[in-house]
C-alpha atoms as a PDB file:
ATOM      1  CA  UNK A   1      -2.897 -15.650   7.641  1.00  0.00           C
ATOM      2  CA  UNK A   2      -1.316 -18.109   9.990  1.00  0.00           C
ATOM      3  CA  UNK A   3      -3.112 -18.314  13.328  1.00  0.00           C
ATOM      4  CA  UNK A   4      -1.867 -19.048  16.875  1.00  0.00           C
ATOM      5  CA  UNK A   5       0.797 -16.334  17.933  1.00  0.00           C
ATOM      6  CA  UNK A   6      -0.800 -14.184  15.564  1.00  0.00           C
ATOM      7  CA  UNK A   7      -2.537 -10.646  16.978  1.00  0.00           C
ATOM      8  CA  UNK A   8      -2.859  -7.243  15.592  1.00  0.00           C
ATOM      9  CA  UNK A   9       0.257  -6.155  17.277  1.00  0.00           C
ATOM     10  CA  UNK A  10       2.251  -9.034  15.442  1.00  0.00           C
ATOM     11  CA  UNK A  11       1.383  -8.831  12.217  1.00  0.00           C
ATOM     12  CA  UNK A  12       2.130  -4.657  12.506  1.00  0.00           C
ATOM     13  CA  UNK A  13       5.864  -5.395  13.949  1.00  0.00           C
ATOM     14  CA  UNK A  14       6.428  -7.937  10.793  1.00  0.00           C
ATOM     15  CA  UNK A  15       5.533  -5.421   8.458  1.00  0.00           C
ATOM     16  CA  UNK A  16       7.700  -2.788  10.289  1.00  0.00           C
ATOM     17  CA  UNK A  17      10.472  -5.509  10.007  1.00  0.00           C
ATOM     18  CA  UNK A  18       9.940  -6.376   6.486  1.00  0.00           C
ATOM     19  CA  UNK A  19      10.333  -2.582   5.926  1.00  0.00           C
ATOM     20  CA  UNK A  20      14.031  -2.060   7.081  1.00  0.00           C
ATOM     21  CA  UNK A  21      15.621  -3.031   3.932  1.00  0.00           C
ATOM     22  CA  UNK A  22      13.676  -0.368   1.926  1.00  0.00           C
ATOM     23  CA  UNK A  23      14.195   2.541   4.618  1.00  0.00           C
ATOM     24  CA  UNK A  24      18.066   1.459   4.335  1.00  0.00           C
ATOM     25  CA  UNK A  25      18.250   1.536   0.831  1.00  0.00           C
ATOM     26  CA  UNK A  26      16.319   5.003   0.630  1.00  0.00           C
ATOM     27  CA  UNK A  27      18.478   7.126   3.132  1.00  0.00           C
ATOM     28  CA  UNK A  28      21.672   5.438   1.078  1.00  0.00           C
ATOM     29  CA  UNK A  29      20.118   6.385  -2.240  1.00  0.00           C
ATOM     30  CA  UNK A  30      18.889  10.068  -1.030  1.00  0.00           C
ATOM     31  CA  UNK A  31      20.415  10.328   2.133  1.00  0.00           C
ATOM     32  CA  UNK A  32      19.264  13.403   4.430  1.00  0.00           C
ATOM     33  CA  UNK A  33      16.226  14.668   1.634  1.00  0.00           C
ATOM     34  CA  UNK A  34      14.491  11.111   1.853  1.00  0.00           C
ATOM     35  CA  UNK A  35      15.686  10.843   6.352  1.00  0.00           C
ATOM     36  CA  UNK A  36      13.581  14.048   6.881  1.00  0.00           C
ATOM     37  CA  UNK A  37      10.542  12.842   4.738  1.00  0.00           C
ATOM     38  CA  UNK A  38      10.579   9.655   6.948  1.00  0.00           C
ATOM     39  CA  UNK A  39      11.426  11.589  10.003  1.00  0.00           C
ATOM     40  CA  UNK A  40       8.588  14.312   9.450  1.00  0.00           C
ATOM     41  CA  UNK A  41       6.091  11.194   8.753  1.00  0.00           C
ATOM     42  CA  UNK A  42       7.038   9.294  11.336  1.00  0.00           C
ATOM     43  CA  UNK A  43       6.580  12.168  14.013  1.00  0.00           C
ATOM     44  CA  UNK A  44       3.426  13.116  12.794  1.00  0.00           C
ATOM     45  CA  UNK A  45       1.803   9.566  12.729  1.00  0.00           C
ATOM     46  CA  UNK A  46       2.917   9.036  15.986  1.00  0.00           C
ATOM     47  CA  UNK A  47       1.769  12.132  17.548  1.00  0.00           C
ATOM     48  CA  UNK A  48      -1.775  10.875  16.222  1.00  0.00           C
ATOM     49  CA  UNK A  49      -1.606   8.101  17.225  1.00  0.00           C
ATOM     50  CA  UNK A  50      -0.801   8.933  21.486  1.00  0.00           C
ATOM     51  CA  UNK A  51      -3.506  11.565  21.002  1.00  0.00           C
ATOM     52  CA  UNK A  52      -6.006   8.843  19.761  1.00  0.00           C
ATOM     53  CA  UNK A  53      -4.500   6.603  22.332  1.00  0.00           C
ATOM     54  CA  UNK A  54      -5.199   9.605  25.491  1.00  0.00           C
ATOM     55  CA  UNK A  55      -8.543  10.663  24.205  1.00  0.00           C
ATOM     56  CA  UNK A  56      -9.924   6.802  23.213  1.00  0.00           C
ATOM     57  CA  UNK A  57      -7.671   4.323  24.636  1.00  0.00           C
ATOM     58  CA  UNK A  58      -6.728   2.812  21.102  1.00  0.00           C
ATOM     59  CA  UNK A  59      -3.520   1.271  21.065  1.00  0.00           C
ATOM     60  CA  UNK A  60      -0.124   2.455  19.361  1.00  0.00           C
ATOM     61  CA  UNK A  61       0.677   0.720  16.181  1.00  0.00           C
ATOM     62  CA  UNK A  62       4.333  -0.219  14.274  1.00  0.00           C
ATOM     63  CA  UNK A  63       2.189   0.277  11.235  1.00  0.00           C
ATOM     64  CA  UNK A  64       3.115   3.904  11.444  1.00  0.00           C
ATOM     65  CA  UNK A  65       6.461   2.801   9.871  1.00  0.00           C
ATOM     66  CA  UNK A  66       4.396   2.292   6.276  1.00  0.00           C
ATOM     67  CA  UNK A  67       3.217   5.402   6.369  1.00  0.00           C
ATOM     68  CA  UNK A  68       6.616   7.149   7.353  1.00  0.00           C
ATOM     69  CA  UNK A  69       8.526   4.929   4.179  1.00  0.00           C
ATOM     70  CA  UNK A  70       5.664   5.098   2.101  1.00  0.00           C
ATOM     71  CA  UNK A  71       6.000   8.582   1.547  1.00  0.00           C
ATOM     72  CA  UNK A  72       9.462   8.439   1.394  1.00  0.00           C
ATOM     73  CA  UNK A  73       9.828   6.556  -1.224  1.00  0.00           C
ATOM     74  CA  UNK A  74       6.905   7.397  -3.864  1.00  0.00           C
ATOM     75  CA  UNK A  75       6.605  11.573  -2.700  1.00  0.00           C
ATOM     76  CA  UNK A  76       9.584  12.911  -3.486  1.00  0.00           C
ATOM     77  CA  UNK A  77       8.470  16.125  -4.649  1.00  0.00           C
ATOM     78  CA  UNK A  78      10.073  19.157  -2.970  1.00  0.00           C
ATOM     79  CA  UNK A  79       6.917  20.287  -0.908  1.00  0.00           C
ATOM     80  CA  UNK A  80       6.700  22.383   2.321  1.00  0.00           C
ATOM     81  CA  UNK A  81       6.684  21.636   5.887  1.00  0.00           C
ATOM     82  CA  UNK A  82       3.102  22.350   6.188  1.00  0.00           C
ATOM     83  CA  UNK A  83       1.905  20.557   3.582  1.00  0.00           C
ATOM     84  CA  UNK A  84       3.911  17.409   4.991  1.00  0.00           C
ATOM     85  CA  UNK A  85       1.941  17.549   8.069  1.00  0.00           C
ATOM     86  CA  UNK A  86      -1.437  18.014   6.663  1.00  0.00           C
ATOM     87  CA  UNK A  87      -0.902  15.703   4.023  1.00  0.00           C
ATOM     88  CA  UNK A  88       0.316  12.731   6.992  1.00  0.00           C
ATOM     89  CA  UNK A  89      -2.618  14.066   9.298  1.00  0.00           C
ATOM     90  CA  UNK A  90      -5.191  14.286   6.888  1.00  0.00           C
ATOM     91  CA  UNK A  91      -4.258  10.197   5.939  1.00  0.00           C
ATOM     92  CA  UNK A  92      -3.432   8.880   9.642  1.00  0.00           C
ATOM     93  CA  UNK A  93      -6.473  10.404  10.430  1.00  0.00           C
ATOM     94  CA  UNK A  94      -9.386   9.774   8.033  1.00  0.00           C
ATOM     95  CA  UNK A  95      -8.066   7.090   6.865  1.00  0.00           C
ATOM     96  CA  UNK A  96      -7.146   4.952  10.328  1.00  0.00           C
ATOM     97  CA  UNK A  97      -7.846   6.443  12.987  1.00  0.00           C
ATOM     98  CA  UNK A  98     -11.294   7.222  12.890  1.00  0.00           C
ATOM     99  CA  UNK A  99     -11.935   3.830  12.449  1.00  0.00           C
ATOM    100  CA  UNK A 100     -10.198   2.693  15.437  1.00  0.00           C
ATOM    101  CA  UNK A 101      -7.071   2.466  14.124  1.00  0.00           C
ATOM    102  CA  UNK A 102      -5.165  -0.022  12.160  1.00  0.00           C
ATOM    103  CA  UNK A 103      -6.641  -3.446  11.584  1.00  0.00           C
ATOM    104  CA  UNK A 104      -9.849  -1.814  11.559  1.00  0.00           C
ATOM    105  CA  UNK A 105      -9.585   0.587   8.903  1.00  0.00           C
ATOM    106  CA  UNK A 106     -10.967  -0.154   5.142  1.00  0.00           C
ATOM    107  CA  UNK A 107      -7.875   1.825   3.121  1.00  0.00           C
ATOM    108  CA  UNK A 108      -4.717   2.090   4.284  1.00  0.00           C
ATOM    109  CA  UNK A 109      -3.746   5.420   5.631  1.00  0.00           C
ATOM    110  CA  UNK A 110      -0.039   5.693   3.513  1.00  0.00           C
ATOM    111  CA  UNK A 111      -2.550   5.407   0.146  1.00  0.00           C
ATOM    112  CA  UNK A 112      -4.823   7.968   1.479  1.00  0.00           C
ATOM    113  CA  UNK A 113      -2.230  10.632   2.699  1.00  0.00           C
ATOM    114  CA  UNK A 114       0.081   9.789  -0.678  1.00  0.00           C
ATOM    115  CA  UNK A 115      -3.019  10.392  -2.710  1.00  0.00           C
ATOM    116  CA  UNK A 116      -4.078  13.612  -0.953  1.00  0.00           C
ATOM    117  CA  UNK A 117      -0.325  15.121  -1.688  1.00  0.00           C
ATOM    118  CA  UNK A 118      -0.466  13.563  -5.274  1.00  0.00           C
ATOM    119  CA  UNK A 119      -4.471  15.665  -5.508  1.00  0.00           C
ATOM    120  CA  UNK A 120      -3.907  18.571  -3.117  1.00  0.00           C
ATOM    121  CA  UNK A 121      -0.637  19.641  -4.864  1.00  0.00           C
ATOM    122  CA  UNK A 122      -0.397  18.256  -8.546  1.00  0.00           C
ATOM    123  CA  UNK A 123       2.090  20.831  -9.189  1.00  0.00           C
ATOM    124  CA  UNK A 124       4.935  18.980  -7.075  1.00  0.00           C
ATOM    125  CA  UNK A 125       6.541  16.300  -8.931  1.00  0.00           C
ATOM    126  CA  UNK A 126       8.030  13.099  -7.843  1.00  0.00           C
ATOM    127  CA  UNK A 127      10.618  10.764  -9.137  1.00  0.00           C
ATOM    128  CA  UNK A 128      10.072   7.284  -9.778  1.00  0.00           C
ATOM    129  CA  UNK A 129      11.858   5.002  -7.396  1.00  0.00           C
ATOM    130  CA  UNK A 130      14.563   3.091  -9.250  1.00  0.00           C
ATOM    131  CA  UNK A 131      15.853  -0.639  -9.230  1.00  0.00           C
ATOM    132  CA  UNK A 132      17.633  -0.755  -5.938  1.00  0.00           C
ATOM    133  CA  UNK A 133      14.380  -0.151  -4.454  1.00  0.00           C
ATOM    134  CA  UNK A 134      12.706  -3.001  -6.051  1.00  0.00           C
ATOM    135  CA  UNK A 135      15.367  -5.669  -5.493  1.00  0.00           C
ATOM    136  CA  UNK A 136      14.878  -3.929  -1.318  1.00  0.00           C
ATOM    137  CA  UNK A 137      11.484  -5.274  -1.847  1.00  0.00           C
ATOM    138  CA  UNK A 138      12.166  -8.784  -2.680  1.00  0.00           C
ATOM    139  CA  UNK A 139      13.383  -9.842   1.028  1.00  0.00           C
ATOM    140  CA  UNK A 140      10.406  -8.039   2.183  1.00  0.00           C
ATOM    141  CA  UNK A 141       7.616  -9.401  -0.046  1.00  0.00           C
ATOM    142  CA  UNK A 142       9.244 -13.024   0.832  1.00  0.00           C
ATOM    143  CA  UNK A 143       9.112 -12.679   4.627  1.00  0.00           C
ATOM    144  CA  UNK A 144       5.288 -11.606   4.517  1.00  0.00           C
ATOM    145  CA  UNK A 145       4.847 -14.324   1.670  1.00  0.00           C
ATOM    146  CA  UNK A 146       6.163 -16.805   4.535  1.00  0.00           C
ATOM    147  CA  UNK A 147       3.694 -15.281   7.757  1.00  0.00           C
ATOM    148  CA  UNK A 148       1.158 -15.554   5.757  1.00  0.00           C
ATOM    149  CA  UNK A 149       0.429 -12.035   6.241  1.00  0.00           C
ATOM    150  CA  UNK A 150       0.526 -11.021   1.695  1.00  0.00           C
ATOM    151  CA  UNK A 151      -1.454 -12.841  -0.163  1.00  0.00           C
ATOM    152  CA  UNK A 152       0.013 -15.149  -2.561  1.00  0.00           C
ATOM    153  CA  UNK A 153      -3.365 -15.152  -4.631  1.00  0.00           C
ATOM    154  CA  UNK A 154      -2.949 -11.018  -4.725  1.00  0.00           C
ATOM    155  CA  UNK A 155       0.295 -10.853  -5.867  1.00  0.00           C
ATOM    156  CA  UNK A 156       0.528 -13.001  -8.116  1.00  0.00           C
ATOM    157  CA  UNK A 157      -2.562 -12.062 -10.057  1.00  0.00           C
ATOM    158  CA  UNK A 158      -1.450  -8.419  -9.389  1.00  0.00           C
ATOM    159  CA  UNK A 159       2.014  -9.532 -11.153  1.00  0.00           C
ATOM    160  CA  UNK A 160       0.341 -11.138 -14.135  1.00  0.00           C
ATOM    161  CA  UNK A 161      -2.218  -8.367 -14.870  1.00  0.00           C
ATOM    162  CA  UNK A 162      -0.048  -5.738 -14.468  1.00  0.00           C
ATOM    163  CA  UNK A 163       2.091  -7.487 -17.576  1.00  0.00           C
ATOM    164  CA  UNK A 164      -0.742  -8.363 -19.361  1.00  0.00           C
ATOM    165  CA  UNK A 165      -2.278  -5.036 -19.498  1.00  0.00           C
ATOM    166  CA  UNK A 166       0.727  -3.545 -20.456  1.00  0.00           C
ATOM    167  CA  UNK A 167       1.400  -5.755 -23.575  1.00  0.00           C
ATOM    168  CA  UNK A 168      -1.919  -4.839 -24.275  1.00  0.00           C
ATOM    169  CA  UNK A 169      -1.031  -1.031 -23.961  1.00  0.00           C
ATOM    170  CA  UNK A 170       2.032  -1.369 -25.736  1.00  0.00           C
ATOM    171  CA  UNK A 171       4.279  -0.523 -22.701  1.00  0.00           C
ATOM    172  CA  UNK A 172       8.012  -2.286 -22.540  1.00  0.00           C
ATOM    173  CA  UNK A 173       7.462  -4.733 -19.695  1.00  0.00           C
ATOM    174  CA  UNK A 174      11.270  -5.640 -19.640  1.00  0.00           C
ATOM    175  CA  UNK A 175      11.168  -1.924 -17.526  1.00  0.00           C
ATOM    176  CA  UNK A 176       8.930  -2.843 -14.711  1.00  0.00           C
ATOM    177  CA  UNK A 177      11.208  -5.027 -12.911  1.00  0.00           C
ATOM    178  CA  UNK A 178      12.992  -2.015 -12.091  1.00  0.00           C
ATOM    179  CA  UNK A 179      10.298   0.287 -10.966  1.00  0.00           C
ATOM    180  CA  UNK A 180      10.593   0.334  -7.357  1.00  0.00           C
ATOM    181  CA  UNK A 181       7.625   2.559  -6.561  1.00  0.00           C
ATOM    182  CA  UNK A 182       5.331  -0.179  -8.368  1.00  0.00           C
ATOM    183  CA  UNK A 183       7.209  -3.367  -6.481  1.00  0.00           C
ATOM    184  CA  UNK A 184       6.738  -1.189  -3.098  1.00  0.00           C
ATOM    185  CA  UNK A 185       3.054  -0.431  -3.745  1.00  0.00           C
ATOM    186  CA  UNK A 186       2.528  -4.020  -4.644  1.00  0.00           C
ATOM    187  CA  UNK A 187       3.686  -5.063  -1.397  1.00  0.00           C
ATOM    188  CA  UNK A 188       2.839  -2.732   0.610  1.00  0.00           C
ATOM    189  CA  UNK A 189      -0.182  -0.647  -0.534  1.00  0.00           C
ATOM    190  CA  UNK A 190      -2.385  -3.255  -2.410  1.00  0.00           C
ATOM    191  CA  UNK A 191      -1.057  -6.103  -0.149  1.00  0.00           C
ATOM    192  CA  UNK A 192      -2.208  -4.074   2.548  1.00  0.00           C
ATOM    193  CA  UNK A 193      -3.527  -7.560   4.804  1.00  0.00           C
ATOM    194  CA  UNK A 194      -6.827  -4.960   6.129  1.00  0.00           C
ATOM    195  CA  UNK A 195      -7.391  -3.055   2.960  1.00  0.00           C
ATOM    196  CA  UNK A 196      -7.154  -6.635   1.009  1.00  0.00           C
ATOM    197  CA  UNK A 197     -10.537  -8.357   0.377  1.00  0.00           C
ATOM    198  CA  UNK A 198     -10.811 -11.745   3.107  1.00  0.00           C
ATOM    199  CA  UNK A 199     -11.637 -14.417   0.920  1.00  0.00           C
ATOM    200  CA  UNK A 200      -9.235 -16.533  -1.614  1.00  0.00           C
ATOM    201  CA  UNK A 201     -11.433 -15.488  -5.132  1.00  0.00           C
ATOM    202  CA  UNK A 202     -11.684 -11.734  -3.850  1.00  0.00           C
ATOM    203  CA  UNK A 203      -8.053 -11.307  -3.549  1.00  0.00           C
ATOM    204  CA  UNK A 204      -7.559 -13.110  -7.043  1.00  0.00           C
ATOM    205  CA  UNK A 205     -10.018 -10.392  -8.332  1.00  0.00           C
ATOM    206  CA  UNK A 206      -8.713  -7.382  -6.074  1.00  0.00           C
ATOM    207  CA  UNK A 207      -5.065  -8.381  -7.044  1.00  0.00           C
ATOM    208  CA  UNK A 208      -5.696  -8.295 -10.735  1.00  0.00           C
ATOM    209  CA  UNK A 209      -8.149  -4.969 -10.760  1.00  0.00           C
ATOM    210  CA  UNK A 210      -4.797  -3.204  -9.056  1.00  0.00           C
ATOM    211  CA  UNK A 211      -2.397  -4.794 -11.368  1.00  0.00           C
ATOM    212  CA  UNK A 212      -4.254  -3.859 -14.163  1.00  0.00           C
ATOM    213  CA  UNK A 213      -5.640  -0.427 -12.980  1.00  0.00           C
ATOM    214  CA  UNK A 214      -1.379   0.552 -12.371  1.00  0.00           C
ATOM    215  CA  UNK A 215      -0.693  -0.141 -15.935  1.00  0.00           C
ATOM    216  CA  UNK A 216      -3.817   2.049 -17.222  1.00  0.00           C
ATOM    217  CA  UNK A 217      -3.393   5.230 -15.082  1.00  0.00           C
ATOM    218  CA  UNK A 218       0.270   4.842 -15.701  1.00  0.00           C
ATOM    219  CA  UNK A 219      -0.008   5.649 -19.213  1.00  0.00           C
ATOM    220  CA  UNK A 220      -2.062   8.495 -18.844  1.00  0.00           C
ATOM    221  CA  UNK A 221       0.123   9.833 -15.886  1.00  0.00           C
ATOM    222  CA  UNK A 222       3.693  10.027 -17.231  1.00  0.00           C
ATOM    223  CA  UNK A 223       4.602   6.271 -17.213  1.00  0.00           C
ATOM    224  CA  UNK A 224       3.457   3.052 -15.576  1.00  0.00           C
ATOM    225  CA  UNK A 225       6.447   3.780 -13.310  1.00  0.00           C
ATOM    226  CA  UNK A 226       5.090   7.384 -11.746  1.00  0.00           C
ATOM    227  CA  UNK A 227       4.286   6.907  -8.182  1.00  0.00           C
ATOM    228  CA  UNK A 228       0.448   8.232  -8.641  1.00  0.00           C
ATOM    229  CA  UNK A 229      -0.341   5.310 -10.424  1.00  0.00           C
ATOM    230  CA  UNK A 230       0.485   2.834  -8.481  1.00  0.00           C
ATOM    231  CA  UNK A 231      -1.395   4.808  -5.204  1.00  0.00           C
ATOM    232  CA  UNK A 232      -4.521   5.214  -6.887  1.00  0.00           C
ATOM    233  CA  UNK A 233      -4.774   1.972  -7.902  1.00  0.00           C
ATOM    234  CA  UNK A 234      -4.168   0.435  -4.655  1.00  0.00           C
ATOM    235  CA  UNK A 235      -6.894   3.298  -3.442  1.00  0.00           C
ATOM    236  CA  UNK A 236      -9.785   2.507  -5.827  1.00  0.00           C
ATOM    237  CA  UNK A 237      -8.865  -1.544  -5.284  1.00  0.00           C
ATOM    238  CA  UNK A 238      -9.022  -1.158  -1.600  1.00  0.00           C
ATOM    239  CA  UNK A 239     -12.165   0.549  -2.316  1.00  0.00           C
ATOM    240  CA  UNK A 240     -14.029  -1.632  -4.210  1.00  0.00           C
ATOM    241  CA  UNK A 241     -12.410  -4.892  -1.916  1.00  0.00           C
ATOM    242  CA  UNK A 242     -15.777  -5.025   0.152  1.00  0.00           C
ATOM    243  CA  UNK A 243     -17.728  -5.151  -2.509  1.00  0.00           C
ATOM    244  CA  UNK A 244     -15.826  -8.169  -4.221  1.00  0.00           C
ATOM    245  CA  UNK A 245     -15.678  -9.888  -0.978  1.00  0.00           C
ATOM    246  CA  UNK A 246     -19.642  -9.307  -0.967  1.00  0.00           C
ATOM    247  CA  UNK A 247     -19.807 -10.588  -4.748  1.00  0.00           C
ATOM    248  CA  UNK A 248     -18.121 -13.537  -4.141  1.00  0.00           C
ATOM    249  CA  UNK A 249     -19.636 -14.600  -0.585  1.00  0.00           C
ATOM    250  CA  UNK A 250     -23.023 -13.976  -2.432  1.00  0.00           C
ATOM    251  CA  UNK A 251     -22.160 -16.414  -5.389  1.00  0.00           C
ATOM    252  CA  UNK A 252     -20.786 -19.540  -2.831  1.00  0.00           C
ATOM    253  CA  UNK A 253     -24.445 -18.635  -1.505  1.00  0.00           C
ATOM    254  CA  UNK A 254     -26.248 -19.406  -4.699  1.00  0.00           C
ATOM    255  CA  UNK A 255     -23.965 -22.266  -5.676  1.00  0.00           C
ATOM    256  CA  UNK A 256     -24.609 -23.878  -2.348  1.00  0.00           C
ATOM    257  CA  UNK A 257     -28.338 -23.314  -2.592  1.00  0.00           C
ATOM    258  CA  UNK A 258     -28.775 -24.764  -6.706  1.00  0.00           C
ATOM    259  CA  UNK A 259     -26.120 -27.453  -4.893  1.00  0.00           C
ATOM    260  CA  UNK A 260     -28.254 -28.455  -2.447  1.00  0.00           C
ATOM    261  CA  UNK A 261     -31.984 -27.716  -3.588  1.00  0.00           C
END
């Protein structure tokens, strides 16, 4: 990431920025369904959040803007007010705030509240974002290309497993283009800057386990374009991120050390 100007607060009001696009193009596409999803969300995280911020001084975070679009656009299903709110607690939660919030957090809190609603009520489905979506994602992807704040190394090997492993599968890769669930979970989810391993080979590695891991559960979940695929990849990349980053710190450690004696 670039430094100087650079602080937690920044980088969470460029992603909020780089979001607009894709909260404009869902309330066009599905107008007051999708503004109440992102409405309910948005409340919920933010009601967290002051609580957190009363009780432990943490400080508010833009970041709550993922959340709120992320289950917008990839939890579509028709599910009850109730289950909105625990779903959005149970992630902003366990999966930020008890770690002091965001920038400190190991997963990002939109994967785990999308994959509690996607486990917690399997029954509900959800429609694949469409093509609109994805080309919403292109200005965003480039302005956090540009800050520095995605990884070029992650997306790009994310991009190139994600096609290779579905030749491999036999899956029409002339479709995914189009999937806007997968481009906004590429961005987004596994481009997550905290969830994302630190060092240049881990997010090579991270990237392409996500990329790879979309196309697999995809086919085994209704199509490489169903919104659960594309979360629990990002979820079981972000979790194993530490561990590559510990792989790969430990194996500059040896080469240094047969390097130099």
């Amino acid at each position: 990431m670039i430094h100087g100007v650079w602080s937690r607060d920044t980088v969470g009001w460029v992603i909020a920025a780089a979001l607009l696009p894709t909260l404009a193009v869902l309330l066009l596409q599905e107008g007051l369904d999708a503004a109440l999803r992102v409405g309910v969300a948005l409340a919920v995280v933010a009601a967290w959040q002051l609580v957190f911020h009363v009780a432990a001084g943490m400080p508010m975070s833009p970041t709550a803007l993922v959340s709120a679009v992320a289950v917008g656009v990839l939890a579509s299903g028709d599910l009850a007010l109730w289950q909105w709110i625990l779903a959005v607690s149970f992630g902003t939660v366990l999966g930020e705030l008890v770690f002091g919030g965001w920038g400190r957090n190991f997963v990002s809190g939109a994967v785990v509240m999308l994959a509690f609603v996607f486990i917690s009520f399997p029954d509900v489905g959800h429609a694949p974002a469409g093509p609109a979506l994805a080309l919403a994602c292109l200005p965003a992807a480039a302005m956090l290309l540009a800050t520095g704040i995605l990884s070029w190394r992650l997306l790009t090997s994310a991009v190139t497993a994600l096609c290779a492993t579905a030749l491999l599968l036999g899956i029409d890769v002339a479709a995914l283009p189009s999937l806007g669930g997968v481009a906004f979970g590429l961005v987004f989810l596994l481009g997550d800057p905290v969830a994302a391993p630190s060092t240049p080979a881990g997010r090579i590695l991270c990237g392409a386990l996500g990329g790879a891991l979309t196309a697999i559960l995809g086919q085994s979940l209704g199509g490489i374009g169903a919104p659960q695929a594309i979360v629990f990849a990002a979820l079981l990349a972000s979790v194993f991120a530490p561990l590559i980053d510990h792989a790969v710190i430990a194996h500059w450690a040896w080469r240094r050390r047969a390097r130099h004696g």
